[in-house]
N, C-alpha and C. Protein backbone atom coordinates (compact mmCIF):
# COMPACT_ATOMS: atom_id res chain seq x y z
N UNK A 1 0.84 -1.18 0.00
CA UNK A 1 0.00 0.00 0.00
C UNK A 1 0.89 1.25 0.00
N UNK A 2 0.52 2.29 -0.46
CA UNK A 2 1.30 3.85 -0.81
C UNK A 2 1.45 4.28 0.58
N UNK A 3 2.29 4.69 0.64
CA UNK A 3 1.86 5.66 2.29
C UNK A 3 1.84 6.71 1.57
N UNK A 4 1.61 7.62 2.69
CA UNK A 4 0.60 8.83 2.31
C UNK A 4 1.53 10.23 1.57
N UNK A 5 2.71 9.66 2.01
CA UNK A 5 3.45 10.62 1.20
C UNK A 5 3.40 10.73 -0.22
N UNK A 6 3.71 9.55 -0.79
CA UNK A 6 3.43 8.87 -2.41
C UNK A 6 1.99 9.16 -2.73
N UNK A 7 1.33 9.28 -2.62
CA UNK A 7 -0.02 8.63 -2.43
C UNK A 7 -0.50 9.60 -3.47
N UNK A 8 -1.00 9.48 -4.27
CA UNK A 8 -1.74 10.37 -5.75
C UNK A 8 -2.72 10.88 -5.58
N UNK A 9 -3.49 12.06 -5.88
CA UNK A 9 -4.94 12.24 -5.63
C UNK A 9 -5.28 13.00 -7.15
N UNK A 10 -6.11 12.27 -7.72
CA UNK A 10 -7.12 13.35 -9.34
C UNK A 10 -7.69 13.50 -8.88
N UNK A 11 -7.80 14.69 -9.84
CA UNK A 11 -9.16 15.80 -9.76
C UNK A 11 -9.49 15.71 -10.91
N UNK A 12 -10.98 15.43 -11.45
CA UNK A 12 -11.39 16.28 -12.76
C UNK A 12 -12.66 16.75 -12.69
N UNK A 13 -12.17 17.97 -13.20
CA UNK A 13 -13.48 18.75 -13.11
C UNK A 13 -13.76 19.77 -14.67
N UNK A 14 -14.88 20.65 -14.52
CA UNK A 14 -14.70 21.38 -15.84
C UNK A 14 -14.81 22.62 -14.98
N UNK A 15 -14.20 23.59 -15.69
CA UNK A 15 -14.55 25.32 -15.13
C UNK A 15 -15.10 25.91 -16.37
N UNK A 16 -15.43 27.04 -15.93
CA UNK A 16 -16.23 27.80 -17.03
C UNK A 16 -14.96 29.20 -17.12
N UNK A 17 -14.95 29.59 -17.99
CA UNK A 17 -13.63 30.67 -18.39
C UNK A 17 -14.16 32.17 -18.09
N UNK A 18 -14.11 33.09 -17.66
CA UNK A 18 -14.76 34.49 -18.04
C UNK A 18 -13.87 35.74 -17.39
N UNK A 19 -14.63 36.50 -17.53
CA UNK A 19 -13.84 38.09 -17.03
C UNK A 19 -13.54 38.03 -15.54
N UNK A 20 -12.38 38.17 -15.38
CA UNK A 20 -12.81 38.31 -13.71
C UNK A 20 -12.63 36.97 -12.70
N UNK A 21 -12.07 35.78 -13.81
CA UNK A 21 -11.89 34.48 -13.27
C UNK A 21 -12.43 33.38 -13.64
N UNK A 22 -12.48 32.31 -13.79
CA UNK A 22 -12.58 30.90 -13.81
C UNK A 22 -13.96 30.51 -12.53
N UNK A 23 -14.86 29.93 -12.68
CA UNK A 23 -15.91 29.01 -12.08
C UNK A 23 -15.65 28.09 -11.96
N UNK A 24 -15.06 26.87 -10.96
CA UNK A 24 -15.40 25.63 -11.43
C UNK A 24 -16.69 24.84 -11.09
N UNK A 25 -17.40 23.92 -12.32
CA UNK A 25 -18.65 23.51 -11.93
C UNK A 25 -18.54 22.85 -10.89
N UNK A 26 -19.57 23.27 -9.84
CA UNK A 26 -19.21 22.07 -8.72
C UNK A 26 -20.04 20.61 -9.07
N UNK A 27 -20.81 20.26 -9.69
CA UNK A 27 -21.43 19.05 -10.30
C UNK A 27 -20.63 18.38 -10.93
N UNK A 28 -19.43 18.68 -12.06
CA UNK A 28 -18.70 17.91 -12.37
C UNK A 28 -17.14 17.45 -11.85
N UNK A 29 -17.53 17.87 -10.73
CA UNK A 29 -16.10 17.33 -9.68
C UNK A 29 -15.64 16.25 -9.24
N UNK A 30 -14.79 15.26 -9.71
CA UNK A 30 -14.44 13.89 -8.74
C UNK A 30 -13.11 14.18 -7.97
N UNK A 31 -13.02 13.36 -7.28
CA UNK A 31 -11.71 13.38 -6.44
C UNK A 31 -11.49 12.03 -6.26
N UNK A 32 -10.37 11.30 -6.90
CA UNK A 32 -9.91 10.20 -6.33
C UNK A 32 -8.68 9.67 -6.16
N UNK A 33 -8.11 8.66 -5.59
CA UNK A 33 -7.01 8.21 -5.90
C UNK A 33 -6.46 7.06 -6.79
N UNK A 34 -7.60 6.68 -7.22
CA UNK A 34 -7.16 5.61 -8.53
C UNK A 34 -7.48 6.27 -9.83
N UNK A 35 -6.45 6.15 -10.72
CA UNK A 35 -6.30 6.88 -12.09
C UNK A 35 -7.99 6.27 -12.99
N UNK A 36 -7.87 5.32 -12.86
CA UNK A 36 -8.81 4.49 -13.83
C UNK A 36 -10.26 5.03 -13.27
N UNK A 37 -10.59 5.75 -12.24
CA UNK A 37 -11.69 6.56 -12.20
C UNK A 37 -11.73 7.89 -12.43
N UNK A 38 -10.49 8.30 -12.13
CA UNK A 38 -10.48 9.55 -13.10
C UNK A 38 -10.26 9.88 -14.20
N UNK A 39 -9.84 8.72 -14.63
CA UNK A 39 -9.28 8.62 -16.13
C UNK A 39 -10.95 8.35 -16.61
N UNK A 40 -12.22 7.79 -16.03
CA UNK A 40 -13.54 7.44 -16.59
C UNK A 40 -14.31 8.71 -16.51
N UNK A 41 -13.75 9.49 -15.08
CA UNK A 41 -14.65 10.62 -15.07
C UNK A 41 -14.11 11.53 -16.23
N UNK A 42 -13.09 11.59 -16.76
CA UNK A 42 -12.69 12.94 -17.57
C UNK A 42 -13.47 12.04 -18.75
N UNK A 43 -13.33 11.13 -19.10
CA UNK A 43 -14.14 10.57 -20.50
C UNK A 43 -15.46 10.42 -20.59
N UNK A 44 -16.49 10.65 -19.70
CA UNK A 44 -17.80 10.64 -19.61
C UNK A 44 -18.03 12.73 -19.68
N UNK A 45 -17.49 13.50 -18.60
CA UNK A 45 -17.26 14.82 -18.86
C UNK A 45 -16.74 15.55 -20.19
N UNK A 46 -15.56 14.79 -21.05
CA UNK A 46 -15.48 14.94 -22.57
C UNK A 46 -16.49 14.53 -23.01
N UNK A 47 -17.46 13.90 -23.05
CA UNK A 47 -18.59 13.66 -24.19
C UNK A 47 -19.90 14.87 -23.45
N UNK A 48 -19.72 15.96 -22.77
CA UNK A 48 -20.63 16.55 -22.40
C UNK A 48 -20.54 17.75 -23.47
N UNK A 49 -22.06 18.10 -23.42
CA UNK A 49 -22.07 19.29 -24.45
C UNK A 49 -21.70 20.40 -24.06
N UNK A 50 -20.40 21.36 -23.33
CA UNK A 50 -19.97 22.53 -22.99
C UNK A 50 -19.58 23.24 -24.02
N UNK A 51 -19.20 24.99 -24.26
CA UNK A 51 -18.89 25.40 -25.39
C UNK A 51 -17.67 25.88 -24.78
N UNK A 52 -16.67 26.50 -26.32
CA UNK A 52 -15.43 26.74 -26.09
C UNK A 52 -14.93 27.70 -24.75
N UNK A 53 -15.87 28.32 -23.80
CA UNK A 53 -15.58 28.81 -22.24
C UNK A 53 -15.60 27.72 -21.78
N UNK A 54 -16.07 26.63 -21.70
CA UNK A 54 -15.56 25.55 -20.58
C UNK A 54 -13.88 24.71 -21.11
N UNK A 55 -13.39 24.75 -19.77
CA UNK A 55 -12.33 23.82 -19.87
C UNK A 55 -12.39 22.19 -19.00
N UNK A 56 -11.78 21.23 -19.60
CA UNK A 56 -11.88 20.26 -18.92
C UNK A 56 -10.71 19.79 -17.98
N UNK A 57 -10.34 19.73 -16.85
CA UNK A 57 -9.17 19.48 -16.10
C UNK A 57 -8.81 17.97 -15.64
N UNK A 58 -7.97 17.42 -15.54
CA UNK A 58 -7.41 16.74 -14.74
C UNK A 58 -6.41 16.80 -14.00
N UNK A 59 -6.24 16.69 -12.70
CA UNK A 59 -4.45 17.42 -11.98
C UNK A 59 -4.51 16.39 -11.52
N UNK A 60 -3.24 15.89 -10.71
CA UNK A 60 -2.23 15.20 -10.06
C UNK A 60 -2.10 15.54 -9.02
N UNK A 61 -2.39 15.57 -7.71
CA UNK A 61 -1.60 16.46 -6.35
C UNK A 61 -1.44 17.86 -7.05
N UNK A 62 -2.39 18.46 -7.26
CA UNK A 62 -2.87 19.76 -7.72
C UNK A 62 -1.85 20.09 -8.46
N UNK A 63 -1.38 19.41 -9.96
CA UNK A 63 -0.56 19.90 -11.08
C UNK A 63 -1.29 18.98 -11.86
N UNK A 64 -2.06 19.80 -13.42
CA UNK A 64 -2.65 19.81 -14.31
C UNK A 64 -1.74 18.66 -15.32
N UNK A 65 -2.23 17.86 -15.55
CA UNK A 65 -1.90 16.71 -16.03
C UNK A 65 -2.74 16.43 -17.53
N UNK A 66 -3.74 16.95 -17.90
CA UNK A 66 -4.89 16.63 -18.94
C UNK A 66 -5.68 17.57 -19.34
N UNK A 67 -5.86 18.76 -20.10
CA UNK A 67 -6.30 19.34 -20.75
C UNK A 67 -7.33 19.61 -21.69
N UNK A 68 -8.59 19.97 -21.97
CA UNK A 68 -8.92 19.40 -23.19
C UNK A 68 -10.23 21.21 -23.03
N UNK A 69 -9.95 22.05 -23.93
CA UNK A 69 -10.97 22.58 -24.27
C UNK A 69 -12.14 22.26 -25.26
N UNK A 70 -13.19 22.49 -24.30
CA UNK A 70 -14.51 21.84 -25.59
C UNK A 70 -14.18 22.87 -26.66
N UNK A 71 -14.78 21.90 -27.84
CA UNK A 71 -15.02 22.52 -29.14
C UNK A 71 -14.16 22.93 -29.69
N UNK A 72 -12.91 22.68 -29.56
CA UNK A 72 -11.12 22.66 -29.74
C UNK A 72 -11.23 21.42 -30.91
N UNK A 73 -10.23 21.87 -31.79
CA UNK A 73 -9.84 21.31 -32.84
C UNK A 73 -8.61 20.90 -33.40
N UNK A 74 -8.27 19.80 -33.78
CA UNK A 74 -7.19 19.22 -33.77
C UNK A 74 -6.07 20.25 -34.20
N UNK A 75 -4.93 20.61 -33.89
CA UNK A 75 -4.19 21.27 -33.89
C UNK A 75 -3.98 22.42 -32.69
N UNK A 76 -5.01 22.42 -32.49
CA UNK A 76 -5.21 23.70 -30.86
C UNK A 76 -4.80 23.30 -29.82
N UNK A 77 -4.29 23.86 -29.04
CA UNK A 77 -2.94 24.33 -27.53
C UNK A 77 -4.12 22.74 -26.49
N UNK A 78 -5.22 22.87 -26.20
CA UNK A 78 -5.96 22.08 -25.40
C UNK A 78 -6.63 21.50 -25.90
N UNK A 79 -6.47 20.64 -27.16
CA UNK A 79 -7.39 19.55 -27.97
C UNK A 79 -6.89 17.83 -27.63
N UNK A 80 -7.41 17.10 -27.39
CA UNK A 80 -7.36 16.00 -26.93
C UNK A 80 -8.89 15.19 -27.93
N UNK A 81 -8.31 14.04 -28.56
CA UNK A 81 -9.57 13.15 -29.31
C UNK A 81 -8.88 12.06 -28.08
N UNK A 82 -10.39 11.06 -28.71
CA UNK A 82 -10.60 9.80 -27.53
C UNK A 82 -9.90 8.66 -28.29
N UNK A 83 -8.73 9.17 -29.03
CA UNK A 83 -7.84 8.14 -29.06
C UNK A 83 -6.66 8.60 -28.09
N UNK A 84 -6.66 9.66 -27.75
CA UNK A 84 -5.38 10.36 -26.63
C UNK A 84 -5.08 9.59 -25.75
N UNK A 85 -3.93 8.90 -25.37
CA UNK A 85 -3.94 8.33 -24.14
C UNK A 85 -3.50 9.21 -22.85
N UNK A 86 -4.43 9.39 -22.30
CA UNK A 86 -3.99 10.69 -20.80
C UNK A 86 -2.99 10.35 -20.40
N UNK A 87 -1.92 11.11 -19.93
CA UNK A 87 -1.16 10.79 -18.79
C UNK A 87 -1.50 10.73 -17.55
N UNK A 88 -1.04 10.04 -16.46
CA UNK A 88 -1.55 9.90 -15.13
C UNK A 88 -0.72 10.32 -14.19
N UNK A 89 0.57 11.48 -14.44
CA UNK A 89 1.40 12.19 -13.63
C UNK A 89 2.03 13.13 -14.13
């Protein structure tokens, strides 16, 4: 077992972008420590209908690991297709 030093924690969530700061939705928030549920939550949250103000996150022990702006197109800074394999650190 990890001790707690090692020990990983994801986040994925989506925020909404605007003047004045970032929202994050609190409905699409997980927190866990096994990749393979956060790795499910960011792939059920990518198939949601948000427009190009939402961003989709995944972090690591609060460092951004996974990226993906909706409605982003292949070649763009935060585009990710569901052949991407995420990283998990």
């Amino acid at each position: 077992m990890a001790s707690p030093d090692n020990l990983k924690t994801y986040r994925v969530y989506v925020i909404k972008q605007r003047r004045g700061g970032s929202e994050i939705l609190l409905d699409t928030r997980t927190n866990t420590t096994n990749f393979g549920i956060a790795k499910a939550a960011f792939w059920q949250l990518y198939n949601q209908n948000f427009d190009n103000k939402h961003l989709l996150l995944m972090t690591c022990n609060s460092k951004k690991i996974n990226v993906y702006r909706y409605q982003s197109k292949p070649g763009d800074d935060c585009y990710i297709n569901t052949d991407f394999e995420l990283h998990y650190e």
